[in-house]
C-alpha atoms as a PDB file:
ATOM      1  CA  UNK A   1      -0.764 -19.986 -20.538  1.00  0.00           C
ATOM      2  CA  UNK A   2      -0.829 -20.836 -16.727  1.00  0.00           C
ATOM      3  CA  UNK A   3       0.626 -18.648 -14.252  1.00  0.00           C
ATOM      4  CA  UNK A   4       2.524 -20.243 -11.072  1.00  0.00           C
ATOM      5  CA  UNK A   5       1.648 -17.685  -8.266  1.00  0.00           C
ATOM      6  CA  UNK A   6       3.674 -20.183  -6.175  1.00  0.00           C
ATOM      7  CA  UNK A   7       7.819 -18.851  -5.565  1.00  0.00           C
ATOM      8  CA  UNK A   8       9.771 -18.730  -3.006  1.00  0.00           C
ATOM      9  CA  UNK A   9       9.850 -15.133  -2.285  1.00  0.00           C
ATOM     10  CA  UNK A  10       7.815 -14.468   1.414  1.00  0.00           C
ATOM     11  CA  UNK A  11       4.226 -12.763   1.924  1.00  0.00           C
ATOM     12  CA  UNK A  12       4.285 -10.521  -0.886  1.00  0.00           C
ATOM     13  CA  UNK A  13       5.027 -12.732  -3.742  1.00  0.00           C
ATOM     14  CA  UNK A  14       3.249 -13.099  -6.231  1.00  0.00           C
ATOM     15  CA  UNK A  15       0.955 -10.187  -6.605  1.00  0.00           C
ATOM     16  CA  UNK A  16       2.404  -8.699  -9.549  1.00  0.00           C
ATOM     17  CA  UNK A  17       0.328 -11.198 -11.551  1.00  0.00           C
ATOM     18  CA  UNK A  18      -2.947 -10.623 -10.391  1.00  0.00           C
ATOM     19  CA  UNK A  19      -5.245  -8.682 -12.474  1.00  0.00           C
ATOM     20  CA  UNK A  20      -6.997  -6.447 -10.301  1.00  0.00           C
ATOM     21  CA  UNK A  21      -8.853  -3.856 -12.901  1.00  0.00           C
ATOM     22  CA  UNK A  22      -6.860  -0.456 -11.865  1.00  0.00           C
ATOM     23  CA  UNK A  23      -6.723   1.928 -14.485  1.00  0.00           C
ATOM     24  CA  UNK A  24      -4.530   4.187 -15.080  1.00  0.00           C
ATOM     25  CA  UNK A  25      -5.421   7.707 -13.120  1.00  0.00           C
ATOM     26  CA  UNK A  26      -6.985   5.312 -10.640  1.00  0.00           C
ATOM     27  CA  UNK A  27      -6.185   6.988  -7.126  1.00  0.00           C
ATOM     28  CA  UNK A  28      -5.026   3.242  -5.235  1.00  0.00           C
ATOM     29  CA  UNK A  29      -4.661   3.549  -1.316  1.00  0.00           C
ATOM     30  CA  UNK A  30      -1.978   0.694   0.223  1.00  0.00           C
ATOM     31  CA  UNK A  31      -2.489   0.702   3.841  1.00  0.00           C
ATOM     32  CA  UNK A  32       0.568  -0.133   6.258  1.00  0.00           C
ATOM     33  CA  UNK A  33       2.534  -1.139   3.307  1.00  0.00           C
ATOM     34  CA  UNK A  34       5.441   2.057   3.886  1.00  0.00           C
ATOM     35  CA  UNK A  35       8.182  -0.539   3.240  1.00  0.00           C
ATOM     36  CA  UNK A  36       6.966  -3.144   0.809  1.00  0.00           C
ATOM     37  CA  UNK A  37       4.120  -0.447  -1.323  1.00  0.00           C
ATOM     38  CA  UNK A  38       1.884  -1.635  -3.322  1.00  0.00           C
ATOM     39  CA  UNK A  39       2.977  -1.053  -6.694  1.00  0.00           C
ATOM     40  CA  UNK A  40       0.472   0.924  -8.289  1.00  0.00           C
ATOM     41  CA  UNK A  41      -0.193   2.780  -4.927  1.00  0.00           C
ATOM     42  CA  UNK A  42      -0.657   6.323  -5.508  1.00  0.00           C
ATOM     43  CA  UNK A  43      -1.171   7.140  -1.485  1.00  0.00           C
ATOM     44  CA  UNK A  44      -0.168   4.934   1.731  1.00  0.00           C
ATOM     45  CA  UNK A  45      -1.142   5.248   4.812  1.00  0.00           C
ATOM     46  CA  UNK A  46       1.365   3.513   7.681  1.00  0.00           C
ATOM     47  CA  UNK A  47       1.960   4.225  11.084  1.00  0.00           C
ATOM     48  CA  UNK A  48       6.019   4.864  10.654  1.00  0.00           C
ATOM     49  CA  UNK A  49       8.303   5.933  13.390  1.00  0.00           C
ATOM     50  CA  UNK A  50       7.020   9.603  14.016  1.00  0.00           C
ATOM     51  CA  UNK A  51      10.207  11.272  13.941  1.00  0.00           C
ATOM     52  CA  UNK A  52      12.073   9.127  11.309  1.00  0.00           C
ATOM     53  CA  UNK A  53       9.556   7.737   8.999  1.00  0.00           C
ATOM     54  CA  UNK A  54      10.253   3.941   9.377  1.00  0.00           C
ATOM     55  CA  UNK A  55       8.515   0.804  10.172  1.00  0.00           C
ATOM     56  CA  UNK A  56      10.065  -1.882  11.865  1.00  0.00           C
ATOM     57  CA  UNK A  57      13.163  -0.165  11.558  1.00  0.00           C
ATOM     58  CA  UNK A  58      13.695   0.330   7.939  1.00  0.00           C
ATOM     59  CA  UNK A  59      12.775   3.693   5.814  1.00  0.00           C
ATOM     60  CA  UNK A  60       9.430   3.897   4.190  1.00  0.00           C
ATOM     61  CA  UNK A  61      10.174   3.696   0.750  1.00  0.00           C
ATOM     62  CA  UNK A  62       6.979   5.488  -0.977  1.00  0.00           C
ATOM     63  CA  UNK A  63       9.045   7.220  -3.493  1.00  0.00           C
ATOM     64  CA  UNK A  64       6.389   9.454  -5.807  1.00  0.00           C
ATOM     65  CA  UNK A  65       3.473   8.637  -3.653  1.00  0.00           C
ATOM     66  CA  UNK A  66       1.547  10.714  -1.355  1.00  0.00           C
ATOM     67  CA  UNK A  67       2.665   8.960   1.871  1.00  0.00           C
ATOM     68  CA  UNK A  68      -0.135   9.764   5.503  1.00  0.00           C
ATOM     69  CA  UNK A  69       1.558   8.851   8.562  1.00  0.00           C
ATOM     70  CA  UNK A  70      -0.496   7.491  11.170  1.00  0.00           C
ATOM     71  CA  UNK A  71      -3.568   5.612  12.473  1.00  0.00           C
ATOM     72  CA  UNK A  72      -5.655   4.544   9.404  1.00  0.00           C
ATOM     73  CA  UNK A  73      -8.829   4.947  12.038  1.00  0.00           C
ATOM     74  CA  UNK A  74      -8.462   8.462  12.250  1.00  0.00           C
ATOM     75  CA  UNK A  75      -6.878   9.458   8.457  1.00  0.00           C
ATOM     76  CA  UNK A  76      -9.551   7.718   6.682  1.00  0.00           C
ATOM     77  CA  UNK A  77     -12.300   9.273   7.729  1.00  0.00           C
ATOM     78  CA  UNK A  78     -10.880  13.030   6.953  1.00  0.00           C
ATOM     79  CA  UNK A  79     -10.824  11.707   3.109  1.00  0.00           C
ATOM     80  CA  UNK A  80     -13.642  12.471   1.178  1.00  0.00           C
ATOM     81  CA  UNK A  81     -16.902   9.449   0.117  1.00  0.00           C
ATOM     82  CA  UNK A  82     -15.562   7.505  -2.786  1.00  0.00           C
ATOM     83  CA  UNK A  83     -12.058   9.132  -2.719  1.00  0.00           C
ATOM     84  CA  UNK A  84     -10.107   5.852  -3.549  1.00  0.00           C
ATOM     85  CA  UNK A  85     -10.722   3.737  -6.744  1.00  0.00           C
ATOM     86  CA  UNK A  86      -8.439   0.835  -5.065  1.00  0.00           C
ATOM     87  CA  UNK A  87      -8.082  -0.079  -1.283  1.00  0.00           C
ATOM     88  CA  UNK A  88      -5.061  -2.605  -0.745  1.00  0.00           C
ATOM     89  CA  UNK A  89      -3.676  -3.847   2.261  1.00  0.00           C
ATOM     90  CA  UNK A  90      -1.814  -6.809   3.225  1.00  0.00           C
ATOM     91  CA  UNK A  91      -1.413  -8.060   6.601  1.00  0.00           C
ATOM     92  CA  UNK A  92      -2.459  -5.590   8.330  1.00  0.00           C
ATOM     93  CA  UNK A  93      -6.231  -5.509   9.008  1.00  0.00           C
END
């Protein structure tokens, strides 16, 4: 069976049918993605809105996840060597 990663549905579509080998108990960082998350992100990093936890005006939505607010530059290197399993991040490098 094919799979039509082609729909109608903006930047994000789509991604729900790639494989890409996470297991579960995998620790999967999404970075910037506070309003459209990764799906089996376990931790996001996104700059927000400091004092109301948005981006571009709508509520980070990282419901069960361990959300880091700010500047990926200076979060990622306080994690510890070969923290993350899964690094995903969608426009935003």
């Amino acid at each position: 069976m094919t799979t039509q990663l082609y729909c109608k549905g903006g930047k994000y579509c789509g991604r729900e049918y790639l494989d890409y080998g996470i297991k579960p108990g995998d620790r999967v960082l999404d970075v910037g993605g506070a309003v459209h998350t990764f799906g089996p992100a376990t931790h996001v990093i996104d700059f927000g809105n400091e004092h109301k936890g948005e981006r571009y005006g709508r509520n980070a939505q990282v419901g069960g996840r361990t959300f880091m607010q700010g500047d990926v530059c200076e979060i990622l290197p306080t994690v510890a060597d070969d923290y993350f399993d899964f690094c995903y991040s969608a426009h935003t490098f």
